[in-house]
C-alpha atoms as a PDB file:
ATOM      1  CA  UNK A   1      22.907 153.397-108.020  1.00  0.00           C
ATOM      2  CA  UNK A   2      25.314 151.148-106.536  1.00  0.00           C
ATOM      3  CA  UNK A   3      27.985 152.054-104.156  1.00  0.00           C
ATOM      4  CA  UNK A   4      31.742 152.808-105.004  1.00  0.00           C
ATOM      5  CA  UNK A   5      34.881 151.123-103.453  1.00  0.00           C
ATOM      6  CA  UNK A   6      37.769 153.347-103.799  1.00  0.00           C
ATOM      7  CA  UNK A   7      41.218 152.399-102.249  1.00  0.00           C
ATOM      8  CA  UNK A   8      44.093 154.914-102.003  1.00  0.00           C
ATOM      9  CA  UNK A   9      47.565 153.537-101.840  1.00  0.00           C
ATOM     10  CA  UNK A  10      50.073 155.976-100.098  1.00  0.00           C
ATOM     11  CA  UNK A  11      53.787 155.851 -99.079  1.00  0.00           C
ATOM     12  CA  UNK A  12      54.415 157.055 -95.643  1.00  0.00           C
ATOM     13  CA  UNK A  13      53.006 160.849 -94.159  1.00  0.00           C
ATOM     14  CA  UNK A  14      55.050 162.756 -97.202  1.00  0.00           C
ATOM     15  CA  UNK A  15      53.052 166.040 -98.223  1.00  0.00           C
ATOM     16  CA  UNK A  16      52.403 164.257-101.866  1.00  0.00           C
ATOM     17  CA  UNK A  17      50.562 161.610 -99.771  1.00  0.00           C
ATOM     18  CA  UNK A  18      49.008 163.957 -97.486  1.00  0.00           C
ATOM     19  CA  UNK A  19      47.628 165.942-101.068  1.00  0.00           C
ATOM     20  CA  UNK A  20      46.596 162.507-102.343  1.00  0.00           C
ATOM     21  CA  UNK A  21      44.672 161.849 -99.657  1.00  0.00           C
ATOM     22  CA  UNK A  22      43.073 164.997 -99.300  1.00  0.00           C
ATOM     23  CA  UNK A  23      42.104 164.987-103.105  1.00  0.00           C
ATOM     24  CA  UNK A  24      40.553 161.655-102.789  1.00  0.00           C
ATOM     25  CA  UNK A  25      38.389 162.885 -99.887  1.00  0.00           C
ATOM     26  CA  UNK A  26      37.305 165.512-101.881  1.00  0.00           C
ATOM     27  CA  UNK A  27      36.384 163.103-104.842  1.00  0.00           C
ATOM     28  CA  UNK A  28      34.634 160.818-102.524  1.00  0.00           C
ATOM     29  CA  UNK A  29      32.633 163.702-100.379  1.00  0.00           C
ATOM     30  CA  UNK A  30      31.896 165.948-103.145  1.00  0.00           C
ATOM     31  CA  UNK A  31      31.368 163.867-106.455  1.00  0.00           C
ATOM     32  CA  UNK A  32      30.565 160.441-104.848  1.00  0.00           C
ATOM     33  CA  UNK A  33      28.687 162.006-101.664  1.00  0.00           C
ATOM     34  CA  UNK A  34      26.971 158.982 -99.968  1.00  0.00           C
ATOM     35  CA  UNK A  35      27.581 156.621-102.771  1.00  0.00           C
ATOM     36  CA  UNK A  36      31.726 155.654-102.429  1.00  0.00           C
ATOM     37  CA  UNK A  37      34.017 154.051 -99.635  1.00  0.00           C
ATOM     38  CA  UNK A  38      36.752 155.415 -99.797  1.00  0.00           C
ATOM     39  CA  UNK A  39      39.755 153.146 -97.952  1.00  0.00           C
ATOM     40  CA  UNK A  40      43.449 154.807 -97.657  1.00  0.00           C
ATOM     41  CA  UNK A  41      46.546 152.108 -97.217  1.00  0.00           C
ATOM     42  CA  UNK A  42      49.829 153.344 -96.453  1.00  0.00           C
ATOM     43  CA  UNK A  43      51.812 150.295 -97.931  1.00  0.00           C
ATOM     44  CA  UNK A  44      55.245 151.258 -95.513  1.00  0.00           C
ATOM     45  CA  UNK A  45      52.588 150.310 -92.891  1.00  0.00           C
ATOM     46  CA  UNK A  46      51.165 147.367 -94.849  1.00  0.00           C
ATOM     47  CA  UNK A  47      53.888 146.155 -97.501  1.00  0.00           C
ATOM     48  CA  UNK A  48      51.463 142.874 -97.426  1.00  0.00           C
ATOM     49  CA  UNK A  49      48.745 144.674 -99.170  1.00  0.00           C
ATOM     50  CA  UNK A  50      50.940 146.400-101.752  1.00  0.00           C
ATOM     51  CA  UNK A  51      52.296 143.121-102.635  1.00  0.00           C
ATOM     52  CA  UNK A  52      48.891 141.810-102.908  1.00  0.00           C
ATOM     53  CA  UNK A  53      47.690 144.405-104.882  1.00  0.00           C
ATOM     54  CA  UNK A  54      50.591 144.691-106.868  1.00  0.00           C
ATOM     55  CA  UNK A  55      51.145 148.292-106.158  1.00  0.00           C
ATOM     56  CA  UNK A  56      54.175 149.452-107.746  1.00  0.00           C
ATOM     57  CA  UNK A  57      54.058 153.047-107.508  1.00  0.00           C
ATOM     58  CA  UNK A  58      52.355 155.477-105.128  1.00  0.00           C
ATOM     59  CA  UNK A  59      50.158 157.246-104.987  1.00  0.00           C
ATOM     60  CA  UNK A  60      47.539 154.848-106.264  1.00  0.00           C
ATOM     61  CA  UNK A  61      44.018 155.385-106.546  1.00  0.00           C
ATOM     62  CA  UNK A  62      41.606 152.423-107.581  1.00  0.00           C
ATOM     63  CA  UNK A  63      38.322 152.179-108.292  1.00  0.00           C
ATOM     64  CA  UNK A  64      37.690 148.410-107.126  1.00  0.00           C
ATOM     65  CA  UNK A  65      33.703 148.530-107.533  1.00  0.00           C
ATOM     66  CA  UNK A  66      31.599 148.499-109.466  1.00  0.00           C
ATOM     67  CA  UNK A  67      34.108 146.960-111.984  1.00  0.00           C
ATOM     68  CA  UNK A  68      36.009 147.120-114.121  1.00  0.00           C
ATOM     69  CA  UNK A  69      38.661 147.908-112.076  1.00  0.00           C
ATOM     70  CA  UNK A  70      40.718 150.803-113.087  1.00  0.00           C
ATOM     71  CA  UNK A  71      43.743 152.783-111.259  1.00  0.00           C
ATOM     72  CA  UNK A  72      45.132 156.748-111.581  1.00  0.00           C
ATOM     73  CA  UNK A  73      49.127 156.647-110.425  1.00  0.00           C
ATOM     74  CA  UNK A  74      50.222 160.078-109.204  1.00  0.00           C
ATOM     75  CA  UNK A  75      48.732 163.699-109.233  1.00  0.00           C
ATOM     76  CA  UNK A  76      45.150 163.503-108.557  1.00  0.00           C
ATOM     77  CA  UNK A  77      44.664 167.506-108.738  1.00  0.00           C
ATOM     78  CA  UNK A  78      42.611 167.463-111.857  1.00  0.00           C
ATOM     79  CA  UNK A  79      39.505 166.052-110.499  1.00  0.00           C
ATOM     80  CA  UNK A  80      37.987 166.121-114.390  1.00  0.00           C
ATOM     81  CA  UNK A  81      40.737 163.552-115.263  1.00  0.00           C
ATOM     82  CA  UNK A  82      40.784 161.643-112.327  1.00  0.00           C
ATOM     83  CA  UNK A  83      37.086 161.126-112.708  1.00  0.00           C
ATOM     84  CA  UNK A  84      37.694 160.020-116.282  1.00  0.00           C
ATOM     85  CA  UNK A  85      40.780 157.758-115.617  1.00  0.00           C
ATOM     86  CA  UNK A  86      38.587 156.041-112.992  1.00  0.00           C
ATOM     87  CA  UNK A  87      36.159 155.667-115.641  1.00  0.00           C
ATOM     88  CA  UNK A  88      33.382 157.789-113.431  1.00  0.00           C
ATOM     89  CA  UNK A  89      32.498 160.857-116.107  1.00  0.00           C
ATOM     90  CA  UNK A  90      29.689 159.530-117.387  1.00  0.00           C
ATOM     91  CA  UNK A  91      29.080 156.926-114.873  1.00  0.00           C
ATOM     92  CA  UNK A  92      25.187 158.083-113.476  1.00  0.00           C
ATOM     93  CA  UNK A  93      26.088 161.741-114.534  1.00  0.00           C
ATOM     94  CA  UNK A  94      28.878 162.336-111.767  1.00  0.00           C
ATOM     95  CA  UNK A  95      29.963 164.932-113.708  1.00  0.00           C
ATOM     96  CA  UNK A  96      28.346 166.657-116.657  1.00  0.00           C
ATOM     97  CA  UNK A  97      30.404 167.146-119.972  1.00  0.00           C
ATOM     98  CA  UNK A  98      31.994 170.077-119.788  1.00  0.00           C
ATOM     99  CA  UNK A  99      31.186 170.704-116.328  1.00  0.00           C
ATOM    100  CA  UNK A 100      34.032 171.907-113.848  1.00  0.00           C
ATOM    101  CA  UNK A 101      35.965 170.001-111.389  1.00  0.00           C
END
């Protein structure tokens, strides 16, 4: 299986970044383990990157590779729809139908 890019886009060290970024740690360690970089951007820090990638609301999560590229804005508690937003439920059984988060 190939490896997984994941970049999180965050605005500044706000507790709804600081849950962001824990939830996409917990994707990438737990459901991804050893298959997904996982990159986190603050855009206040890097507004160049934002504009880039066209980031217009945070927090952003993309899934940059393998493609096709898809992004989750916003609460990223539900790890069953986050997985499924990305695209990832059935990608290599990450998660099993009906399986829990």
């Amino acid at each position: 299986m190939g490896q997984f890019s994941l970049k999180l886009f965050i605005a500044g060290q706000t507790a709804r970044s600081e849950h962001a970024v824990a939830q996409a740690r917990r994707l990438s360690e737990s459901k991804l383990a050893g298959k997904c970089v996982l990159e986190i951007i603050d855009v206040v820090e890097r507004p160049d990157i934002a504009e880039q990638e066209r980031i217009l609301a945070t927090p952003m999560l993309v899934k940059a590779h393998p493609l096709p590229m898809r992004r989750i804005i916003g609460d990223l508690t539900r790890m069953e729809d986050v997985l499924f937003g990305l695209g990832l439920l059935a990608d290599m059984g990450v998660l099993e139908p009906g399986g829990s988060a």
